[in-house]
Protein backbone atom coordinates (compact mmCIF):
# COMPACT_ATOMS: atom_id res chain seq x y z
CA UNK A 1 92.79 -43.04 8.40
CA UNK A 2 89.36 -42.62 7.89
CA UNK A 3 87.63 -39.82 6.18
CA UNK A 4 85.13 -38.21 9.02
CA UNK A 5 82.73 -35.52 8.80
CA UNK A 6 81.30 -33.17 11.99
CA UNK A 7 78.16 -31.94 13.03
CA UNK A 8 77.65 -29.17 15.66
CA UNK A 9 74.13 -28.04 17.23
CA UNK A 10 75.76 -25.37 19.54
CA UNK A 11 71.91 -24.84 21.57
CA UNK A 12 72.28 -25.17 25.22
CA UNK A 13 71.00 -28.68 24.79
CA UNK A 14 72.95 -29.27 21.86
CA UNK A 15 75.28 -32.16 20.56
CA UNK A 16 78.06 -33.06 18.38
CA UNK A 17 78.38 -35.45 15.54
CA UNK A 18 81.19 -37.49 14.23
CA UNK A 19 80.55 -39.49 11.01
CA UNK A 20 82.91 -41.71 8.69
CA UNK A 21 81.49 -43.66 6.00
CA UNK A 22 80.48 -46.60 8.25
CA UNK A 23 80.21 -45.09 12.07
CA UNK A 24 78.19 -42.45 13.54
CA UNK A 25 79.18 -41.36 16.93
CA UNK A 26 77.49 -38.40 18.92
CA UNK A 27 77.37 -36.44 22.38
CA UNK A 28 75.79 -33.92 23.99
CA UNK A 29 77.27 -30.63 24.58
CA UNK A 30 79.12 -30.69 28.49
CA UNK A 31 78.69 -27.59 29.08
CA UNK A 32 82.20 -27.02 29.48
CA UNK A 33 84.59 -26.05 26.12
CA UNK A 34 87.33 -27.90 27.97
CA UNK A 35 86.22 -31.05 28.18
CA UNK A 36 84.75 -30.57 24.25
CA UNK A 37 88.79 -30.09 23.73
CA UNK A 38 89.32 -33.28 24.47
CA UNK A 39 86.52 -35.14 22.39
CA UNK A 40 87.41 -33.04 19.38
CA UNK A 41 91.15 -34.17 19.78
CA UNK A 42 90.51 -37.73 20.40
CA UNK A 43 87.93 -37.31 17.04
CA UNK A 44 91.02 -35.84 14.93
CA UNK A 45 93.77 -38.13 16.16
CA UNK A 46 91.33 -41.24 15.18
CA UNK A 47 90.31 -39.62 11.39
CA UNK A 48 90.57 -37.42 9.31
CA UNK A 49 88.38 -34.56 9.45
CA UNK A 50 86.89 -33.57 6.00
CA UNK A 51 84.41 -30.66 7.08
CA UNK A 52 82.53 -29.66 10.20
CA UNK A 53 79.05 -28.00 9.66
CA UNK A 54 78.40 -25.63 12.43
CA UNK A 55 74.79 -24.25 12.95
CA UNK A 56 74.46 -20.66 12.74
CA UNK A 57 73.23 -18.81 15.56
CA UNK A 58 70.03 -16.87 15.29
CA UNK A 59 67.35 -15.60 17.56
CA UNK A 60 63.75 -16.47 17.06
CA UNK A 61 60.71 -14.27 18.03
CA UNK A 62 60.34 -14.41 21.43
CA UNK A 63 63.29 -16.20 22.77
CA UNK A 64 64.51 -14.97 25.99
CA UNK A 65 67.62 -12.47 26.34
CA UNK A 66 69.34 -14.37 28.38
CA UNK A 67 68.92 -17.58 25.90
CA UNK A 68 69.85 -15.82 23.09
CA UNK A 69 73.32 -14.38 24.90
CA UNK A 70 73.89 -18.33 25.68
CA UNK A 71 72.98 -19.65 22.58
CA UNK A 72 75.82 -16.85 21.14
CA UNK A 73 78.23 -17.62 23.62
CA UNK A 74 77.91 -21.49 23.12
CA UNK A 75 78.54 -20.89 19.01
CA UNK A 76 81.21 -18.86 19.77
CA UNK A 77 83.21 -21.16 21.99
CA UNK A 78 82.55 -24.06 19.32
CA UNK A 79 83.76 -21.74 16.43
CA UNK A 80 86.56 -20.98 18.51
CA UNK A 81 87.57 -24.43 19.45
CA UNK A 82 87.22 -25.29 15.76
CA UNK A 83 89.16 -22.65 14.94
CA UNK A 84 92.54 -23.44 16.76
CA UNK A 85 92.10 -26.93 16.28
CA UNK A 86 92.33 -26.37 12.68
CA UNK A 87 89.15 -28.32 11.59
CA UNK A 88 87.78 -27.11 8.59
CA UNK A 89 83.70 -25.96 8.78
CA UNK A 90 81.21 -24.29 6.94
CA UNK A 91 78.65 -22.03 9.31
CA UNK A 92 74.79 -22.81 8.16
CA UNK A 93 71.77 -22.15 8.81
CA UNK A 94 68.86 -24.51 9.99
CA UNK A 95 66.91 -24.23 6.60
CA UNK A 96 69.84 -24.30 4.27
CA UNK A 97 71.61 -27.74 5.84
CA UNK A 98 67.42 -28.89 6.39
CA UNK A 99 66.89 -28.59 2.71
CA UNK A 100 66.69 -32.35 0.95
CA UNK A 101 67.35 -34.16 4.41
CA UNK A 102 64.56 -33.04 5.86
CA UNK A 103 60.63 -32.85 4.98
CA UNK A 104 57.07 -30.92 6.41
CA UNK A 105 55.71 -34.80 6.00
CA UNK A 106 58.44 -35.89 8.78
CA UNK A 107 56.78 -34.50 11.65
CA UNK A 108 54.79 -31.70 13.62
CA UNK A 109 57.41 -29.63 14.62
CA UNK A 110 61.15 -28.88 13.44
CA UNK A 111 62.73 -31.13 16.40
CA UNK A 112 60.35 -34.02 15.95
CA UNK A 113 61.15 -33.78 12.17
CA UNK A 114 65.09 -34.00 12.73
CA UNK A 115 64.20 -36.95 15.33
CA UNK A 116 62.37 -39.01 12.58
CA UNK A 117 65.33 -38.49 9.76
CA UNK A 118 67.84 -39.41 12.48
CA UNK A 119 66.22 -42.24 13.59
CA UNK A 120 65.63 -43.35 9.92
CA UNK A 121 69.38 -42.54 8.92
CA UNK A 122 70.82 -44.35 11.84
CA UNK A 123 69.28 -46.88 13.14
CA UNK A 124 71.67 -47.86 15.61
CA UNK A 125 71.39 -44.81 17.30
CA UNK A 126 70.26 -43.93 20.57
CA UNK A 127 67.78 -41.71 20.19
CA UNK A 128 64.31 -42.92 22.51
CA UNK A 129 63.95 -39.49 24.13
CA UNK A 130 62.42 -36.06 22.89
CA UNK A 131 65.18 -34.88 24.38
CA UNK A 132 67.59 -36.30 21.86
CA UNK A 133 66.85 -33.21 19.06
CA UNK A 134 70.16 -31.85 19.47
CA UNK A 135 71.58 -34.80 18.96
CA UNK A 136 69.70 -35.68 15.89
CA UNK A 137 70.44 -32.11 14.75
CA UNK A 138 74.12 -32.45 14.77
CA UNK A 139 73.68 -36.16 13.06
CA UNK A 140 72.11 -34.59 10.60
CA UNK A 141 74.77 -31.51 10.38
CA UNK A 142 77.11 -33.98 10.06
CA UNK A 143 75.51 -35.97 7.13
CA UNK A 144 75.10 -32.10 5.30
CA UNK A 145 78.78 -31.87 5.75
CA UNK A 146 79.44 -35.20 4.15
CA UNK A 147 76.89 -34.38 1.28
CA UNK A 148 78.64 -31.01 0.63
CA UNK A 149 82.36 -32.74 0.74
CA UNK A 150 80.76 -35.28 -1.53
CA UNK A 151 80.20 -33.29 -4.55
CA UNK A 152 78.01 -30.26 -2.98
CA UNK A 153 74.56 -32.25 -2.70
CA UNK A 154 74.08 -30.80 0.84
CA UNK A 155 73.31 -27.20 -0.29
């Protein structure tokens, strides 16, 4: 079985990330922890799950209420899925998995930066639209994961 790594950017436009040492596979959050039950399964049936890095949640200066309680909510129901699926992860924060992946020079903003290392790490990738951050995000997540399971380069 294949040794896989995971990458979760739990944001209301989020994604997760499933990497092995030749395939990268991603999707966007549903919306619905259910049907994120079933991805996660089919991922852990098909390899074996090293480490899963799971974004932190934080509020930023002026972010809404309302999108903060989602953003929380959304973390929670990925830490809990994690959690009684048994997959190992490692909560981190945006600069922390950022640091040595990602650099000022690779864009304007932090989600045009992410889009630019995705793109450049995998090629094959999907990833035409702006829109696509949270994917690259949990790409990237996943890739810290591998680096930290790799001998600790990722922190």
């Amino acid at each position: 079985m294949d040794r896989a790594w995971l990458g979760i950017d739990p944001g209301v436009s989020g994604a997760v990330a499933c990497i092995t040492d030749g395939l990268a596979l991603v999707e966007d959050w549903p919306g619905d922890a259910a049907l994120t039950v079933d991805l996660l399964r089919g991922w852990l049936c098909e390899y074996s799950v090293r480490l899963c890095a799971l974004e932190a949640a934080t509020s930023r200066p002026a972010q809404g209420v309302r999108s903060v309680f989602t953003f929380g909510r959304n973390f929670g129901q990925w830490e809990g899925l994690l959690s009684a699926l048994g997959v190992p992860f490692q909560i981190v924060t945006p600069g922390n998995w950022q640091r040595g992946l990602v650099r000022p020079s690779d864009g304007a903003s932090p989600k045009e930066r992410a889009l630019t290392v995705a793109r450049r790490l995998y090629p094959d990738m999907d990833l035409h639209r702006k829109g696509d951050d949270g994917k690259a995000d949990a790409l990237l997540l996943a890739t810290f994961a591998k680096r930290i399971e790799d001998g600790g380069r990722g922190s």
